[in-house]
N, C-alpha and C. Protein backbone atom coordinates (compact mmCIF):
# COMPACT_ATOMS: atom_id res chain seq x y z
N UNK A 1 13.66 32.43 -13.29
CA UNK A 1 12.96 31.44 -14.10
C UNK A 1 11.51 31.36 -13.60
N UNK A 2 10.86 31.56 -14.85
CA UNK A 2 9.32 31.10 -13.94
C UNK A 2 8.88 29.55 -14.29
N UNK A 3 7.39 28.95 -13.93
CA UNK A 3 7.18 27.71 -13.96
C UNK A 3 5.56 27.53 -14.33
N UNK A 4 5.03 26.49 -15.14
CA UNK A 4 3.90 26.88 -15.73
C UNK A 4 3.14 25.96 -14.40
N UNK A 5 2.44 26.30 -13.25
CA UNK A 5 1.80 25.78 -12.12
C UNK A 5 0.58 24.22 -12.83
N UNK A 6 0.05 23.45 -12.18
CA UNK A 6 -0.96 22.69 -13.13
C UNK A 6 -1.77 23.31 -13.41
N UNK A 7 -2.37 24.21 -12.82
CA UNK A 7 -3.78 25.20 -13.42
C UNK A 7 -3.89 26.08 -14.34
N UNK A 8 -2.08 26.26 -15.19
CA UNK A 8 -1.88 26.91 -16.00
C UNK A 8 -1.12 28.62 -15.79
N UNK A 9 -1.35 28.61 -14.52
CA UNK A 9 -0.81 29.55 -13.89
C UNK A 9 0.76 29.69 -14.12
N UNK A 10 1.43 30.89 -14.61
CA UNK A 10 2.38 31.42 -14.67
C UNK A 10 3.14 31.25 -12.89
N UNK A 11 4.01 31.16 -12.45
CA UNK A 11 4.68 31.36 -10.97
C UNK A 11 5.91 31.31 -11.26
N UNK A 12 6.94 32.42 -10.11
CA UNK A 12 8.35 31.96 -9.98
C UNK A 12 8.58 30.67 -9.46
N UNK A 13 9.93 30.27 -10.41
CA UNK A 13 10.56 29.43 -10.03
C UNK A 13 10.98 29.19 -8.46
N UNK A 14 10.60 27.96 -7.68
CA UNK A 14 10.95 28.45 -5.98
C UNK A 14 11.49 26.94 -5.99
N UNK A 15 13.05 26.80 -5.88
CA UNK A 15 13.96 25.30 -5.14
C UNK A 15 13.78 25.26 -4.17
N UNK A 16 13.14 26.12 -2.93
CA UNK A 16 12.91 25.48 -1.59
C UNK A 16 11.48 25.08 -1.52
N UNK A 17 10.78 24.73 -2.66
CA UNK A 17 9.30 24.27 -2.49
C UNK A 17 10.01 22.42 -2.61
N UNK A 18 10.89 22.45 -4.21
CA UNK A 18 11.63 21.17 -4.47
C UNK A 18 12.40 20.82 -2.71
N UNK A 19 12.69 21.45 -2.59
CA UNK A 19 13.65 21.02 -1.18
C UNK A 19 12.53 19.94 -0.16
N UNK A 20 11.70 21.21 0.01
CA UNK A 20 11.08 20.87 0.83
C UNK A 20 10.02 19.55 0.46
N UNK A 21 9.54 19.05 -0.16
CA UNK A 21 9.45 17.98 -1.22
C UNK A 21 9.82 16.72 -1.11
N UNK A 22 11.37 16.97 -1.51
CA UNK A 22 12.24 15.75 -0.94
C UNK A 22 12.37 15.85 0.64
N UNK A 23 12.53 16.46 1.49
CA UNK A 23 12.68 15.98 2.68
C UNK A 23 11.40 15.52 2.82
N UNK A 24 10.35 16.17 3.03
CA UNK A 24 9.41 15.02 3.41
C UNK A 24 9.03 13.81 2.78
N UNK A 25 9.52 13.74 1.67
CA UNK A 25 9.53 12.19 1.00
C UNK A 25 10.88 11.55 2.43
N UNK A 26 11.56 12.14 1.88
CA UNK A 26 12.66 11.82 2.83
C UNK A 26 12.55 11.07 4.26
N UNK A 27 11.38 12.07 4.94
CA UNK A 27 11.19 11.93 6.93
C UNK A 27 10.57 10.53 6.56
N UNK A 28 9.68 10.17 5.17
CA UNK A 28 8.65 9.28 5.78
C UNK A 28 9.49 7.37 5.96
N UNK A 29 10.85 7.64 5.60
CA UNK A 29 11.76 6.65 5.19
C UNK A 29 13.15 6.80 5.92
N UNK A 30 13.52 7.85 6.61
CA UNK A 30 14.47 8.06 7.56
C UNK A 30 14.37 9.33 8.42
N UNK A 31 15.34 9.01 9.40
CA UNK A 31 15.67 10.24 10.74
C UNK A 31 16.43 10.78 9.18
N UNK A 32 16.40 12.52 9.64
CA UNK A 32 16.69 13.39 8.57
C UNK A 32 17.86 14.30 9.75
N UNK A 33 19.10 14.13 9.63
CA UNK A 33 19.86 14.57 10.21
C UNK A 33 20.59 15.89 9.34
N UNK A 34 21.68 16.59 9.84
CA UNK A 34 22.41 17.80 9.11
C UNK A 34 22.93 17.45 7.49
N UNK A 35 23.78 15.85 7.94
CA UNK A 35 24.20 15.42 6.71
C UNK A 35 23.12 15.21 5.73
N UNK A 36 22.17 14.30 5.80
CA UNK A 36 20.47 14.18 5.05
C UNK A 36 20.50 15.65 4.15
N UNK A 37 20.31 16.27 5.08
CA UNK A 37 19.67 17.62 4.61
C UNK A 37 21.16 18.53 3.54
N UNK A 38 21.55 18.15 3.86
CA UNK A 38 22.91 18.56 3.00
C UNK A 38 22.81 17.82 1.54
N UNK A 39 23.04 16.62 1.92
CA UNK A 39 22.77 16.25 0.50
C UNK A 39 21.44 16.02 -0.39
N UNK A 40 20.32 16.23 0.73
CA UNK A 40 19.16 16.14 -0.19
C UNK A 40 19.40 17.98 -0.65
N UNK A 41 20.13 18.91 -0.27
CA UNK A 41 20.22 20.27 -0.86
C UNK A 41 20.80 20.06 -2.08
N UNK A 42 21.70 19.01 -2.09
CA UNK A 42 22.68 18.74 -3.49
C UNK A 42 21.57 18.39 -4.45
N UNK A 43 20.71 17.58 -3.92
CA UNK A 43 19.90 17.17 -5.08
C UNK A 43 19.07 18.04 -5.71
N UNK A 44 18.53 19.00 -4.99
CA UNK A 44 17.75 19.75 -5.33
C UNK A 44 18.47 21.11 -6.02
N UNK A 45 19.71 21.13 -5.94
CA UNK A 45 20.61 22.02 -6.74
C UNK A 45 20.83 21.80 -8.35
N UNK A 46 20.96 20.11 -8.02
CA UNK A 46 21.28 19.60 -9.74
C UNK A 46 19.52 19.45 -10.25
N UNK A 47 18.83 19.32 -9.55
CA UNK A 47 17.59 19.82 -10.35
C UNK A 47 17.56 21.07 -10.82
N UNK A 48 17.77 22.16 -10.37
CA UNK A 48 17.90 23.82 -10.62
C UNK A 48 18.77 23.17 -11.82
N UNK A 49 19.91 22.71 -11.48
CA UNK A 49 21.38 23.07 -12.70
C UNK A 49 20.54 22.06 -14.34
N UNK A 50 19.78 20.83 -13.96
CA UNK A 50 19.00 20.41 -15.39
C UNK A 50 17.98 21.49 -15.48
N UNK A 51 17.60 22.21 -14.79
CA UNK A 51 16.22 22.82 -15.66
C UNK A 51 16.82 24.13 -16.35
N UNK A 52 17.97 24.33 -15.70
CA UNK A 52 18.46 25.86 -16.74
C UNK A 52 19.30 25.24 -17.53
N UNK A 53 19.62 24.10 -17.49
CA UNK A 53 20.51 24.21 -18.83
C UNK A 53 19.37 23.37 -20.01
N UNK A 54 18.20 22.72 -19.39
CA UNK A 54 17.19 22.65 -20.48
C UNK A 54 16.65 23.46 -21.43
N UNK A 55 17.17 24.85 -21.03
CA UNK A 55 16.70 26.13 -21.28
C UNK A 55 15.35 26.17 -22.10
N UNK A 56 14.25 25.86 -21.14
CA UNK A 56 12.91 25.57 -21.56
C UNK A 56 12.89 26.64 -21.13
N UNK A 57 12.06 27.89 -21.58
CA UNK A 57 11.54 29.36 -21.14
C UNK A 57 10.59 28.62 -19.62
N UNK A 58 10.03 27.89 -19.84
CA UNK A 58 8.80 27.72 -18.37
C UNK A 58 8.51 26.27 -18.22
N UNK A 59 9.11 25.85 -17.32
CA UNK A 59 8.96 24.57 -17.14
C UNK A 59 7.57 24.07 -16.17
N UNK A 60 7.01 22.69 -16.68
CA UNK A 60 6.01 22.36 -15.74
C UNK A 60 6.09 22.05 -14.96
N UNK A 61 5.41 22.09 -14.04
CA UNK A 61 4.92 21.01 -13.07
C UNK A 61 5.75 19.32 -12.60
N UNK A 62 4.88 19.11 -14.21
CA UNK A 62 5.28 17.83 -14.65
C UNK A 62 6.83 17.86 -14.86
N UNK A 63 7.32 18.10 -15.65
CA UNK A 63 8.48 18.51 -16.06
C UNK A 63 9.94 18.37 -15.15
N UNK A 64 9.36 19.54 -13.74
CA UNK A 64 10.32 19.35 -12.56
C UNK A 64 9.91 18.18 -11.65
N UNK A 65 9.05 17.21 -11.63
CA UNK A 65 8.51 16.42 -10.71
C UNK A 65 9.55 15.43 -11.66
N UNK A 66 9.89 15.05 -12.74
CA UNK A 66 10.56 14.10 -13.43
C UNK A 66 12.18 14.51 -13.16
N UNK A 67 12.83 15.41 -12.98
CA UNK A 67 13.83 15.94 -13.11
C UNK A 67 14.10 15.46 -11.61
N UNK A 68 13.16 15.77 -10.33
CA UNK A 68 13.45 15.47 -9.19
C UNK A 68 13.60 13.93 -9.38
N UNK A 69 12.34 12.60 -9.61
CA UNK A 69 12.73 11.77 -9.36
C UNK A 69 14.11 11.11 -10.37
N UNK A 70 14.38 11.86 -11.07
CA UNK A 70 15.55 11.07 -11.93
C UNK A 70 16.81 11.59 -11.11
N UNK A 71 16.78 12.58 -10.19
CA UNK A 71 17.99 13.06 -9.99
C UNK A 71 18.33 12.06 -8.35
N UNK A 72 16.86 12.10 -7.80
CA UNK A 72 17.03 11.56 -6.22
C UNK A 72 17.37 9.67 -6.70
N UNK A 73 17.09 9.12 -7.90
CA UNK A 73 17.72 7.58 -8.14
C UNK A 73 19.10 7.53 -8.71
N UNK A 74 19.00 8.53 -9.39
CA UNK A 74 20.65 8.79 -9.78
C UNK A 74 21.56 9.01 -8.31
N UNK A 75 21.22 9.44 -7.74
CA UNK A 75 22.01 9.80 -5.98
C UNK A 75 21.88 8.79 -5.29
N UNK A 76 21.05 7.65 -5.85
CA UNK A 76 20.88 6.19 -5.47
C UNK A 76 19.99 6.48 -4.06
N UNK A 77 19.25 7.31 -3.96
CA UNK A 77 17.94 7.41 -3.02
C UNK A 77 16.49 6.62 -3.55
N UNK A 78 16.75 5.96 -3.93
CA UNK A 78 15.70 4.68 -4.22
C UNK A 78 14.85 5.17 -3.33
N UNK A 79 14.63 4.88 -1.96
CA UNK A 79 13.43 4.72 -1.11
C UNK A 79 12.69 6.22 -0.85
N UNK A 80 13.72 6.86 -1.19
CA UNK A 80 12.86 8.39 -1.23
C UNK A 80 12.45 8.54 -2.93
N UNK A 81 12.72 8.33 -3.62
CA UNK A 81 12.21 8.54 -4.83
C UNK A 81 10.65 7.54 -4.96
N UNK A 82 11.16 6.50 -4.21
CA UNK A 82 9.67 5.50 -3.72
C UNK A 82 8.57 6.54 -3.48
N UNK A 83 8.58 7.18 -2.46
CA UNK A 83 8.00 7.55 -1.64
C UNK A 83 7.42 9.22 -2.17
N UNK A 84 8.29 9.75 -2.63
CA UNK A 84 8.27 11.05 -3.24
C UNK A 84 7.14 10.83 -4.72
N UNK A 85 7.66 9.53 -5.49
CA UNK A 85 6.69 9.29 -7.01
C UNK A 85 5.14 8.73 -6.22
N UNK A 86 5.30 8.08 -5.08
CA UNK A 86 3.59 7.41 -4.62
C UNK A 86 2.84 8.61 -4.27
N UNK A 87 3.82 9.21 -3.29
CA UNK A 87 2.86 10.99 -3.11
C UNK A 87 2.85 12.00 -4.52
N UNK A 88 3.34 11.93 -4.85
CA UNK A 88 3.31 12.77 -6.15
C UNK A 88 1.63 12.04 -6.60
N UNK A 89 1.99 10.67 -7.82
CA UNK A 89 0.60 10.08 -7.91
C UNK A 89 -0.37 9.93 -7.10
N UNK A 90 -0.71 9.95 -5.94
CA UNK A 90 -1.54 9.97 -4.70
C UNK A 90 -2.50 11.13 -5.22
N UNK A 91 -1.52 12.28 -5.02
CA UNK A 91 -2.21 13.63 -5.32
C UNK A 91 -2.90 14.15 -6.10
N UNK A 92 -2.68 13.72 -7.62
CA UNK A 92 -2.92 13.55 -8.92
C UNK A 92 -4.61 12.95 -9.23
N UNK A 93 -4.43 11.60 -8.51
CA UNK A 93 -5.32 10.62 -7.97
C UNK A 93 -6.37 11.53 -7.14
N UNK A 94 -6.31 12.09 -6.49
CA UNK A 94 -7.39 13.14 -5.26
C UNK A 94 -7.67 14.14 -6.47
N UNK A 95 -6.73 14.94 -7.09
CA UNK A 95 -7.26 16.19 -7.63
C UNK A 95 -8.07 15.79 -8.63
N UNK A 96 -8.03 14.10 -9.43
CA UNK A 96 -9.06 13.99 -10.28
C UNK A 96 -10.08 13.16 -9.96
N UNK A 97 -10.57 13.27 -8.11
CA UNK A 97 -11.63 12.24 -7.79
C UNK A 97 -11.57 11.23 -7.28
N UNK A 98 -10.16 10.25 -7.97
CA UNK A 98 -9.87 9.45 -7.75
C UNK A 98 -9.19 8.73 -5.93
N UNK A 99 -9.10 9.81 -5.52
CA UNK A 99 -8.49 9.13 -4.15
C UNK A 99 -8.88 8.70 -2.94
N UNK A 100 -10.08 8.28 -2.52
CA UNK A 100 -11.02 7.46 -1.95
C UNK A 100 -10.76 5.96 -2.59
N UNK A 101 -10.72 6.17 -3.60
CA UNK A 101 -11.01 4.42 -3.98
C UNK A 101 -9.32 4.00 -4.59
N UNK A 102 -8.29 4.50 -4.58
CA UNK A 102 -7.11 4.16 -5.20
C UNK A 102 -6.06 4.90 -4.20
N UNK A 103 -5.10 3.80 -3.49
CA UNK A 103 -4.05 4.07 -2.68
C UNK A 103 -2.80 3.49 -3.75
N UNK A 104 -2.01 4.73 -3.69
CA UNK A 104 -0.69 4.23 -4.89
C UNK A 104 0.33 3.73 -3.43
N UNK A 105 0.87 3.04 -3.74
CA UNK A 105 2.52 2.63 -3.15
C UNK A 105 3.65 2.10 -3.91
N UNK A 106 4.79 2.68 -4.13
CA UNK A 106 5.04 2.05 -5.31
C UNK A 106 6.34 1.06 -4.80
N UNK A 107 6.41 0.42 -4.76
CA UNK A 107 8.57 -1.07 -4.23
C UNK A 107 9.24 -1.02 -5.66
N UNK A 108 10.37 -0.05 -5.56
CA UNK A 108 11.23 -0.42 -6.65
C UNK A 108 12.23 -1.71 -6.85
N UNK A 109 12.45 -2.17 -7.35
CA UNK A 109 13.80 -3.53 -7.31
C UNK A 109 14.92 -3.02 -8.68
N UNK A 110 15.81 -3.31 -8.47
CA UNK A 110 17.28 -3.04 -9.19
C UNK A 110 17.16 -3.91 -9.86
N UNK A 111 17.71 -4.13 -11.23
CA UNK A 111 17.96 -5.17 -12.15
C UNK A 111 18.93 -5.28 -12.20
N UNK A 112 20.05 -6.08 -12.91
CA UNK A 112 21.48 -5.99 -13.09
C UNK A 112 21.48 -6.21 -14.35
C-alpha cells in the first residue's frame, strides 16, 4: 500500500512509523512496559486492518492520523489519544508558522 505524504509525495505504506507514534504519545503519559507495547502493536494492527479494508488506493496523511486516534479511544486509551491529537496539532501549528505563539493541549472528559 502506498500513502499520499503532506507534500503530496507518493511513499510506502510503513506501520512501524504508526507504532512508533503511539508509543511516544504513549512514554509522555506512562512507563511503557512489554505488555504497553504489545497492545499499543494491537492498535496499530487494526489501523493497518481499517485502512485496507477502506480500500482507498492511497491514503493520507490525514486520513491515517484519524484512523489512529479513533482506534487508540476505542481501546479506551484516552490519555494517549490526548496526547498523540495535541502533538499531531502542535505540528501542523509549526509547519504553518503558527507555533511560537499557539501551544495546543487538549483534556478529554467522557459523557454518559
Amino acid at each position: 500500500m502506498q500513502i499520499i505524504k503532506r507534500d503530496g509525495q507518493v511513499a510506502n505504506f510503513d506501520p512501524e512509523k504508526i507504532y512508533q507514534a503511539i508509543i511516544k504519545a504513549a512514554q509522555t503519559v506512562y512507563v511503557i512496559d512489554d505488555t504497553w507495547r504489545q497492545n499499543l502493536a494491537q492498535v496499530t494492527k487494526k489501523v493497518t486492518i481499517d485502512l485496507e479494508e477502506a480500500h482507498v488506493e492511497r491514503p493520507t496523511i490525514s486520513m491515517i492520523q484519524s484512523c489512529v486516534e479513533n482506534r487508540l479511544m476505542d481501546a479506551g486509551y484516552i490519555n494517549i489519544a490526548e496526547h498523540y491529537i495535541s502533538y499531531r496539532l502542535q505540528r501542523d501549528l509549526e509547519r504553518n508558522g503558527y507555533g511560537d505563539s499557539i501551544i495546543v493541549h487538549l483534556r478529554f472528559e467522557q459523557t454518559k
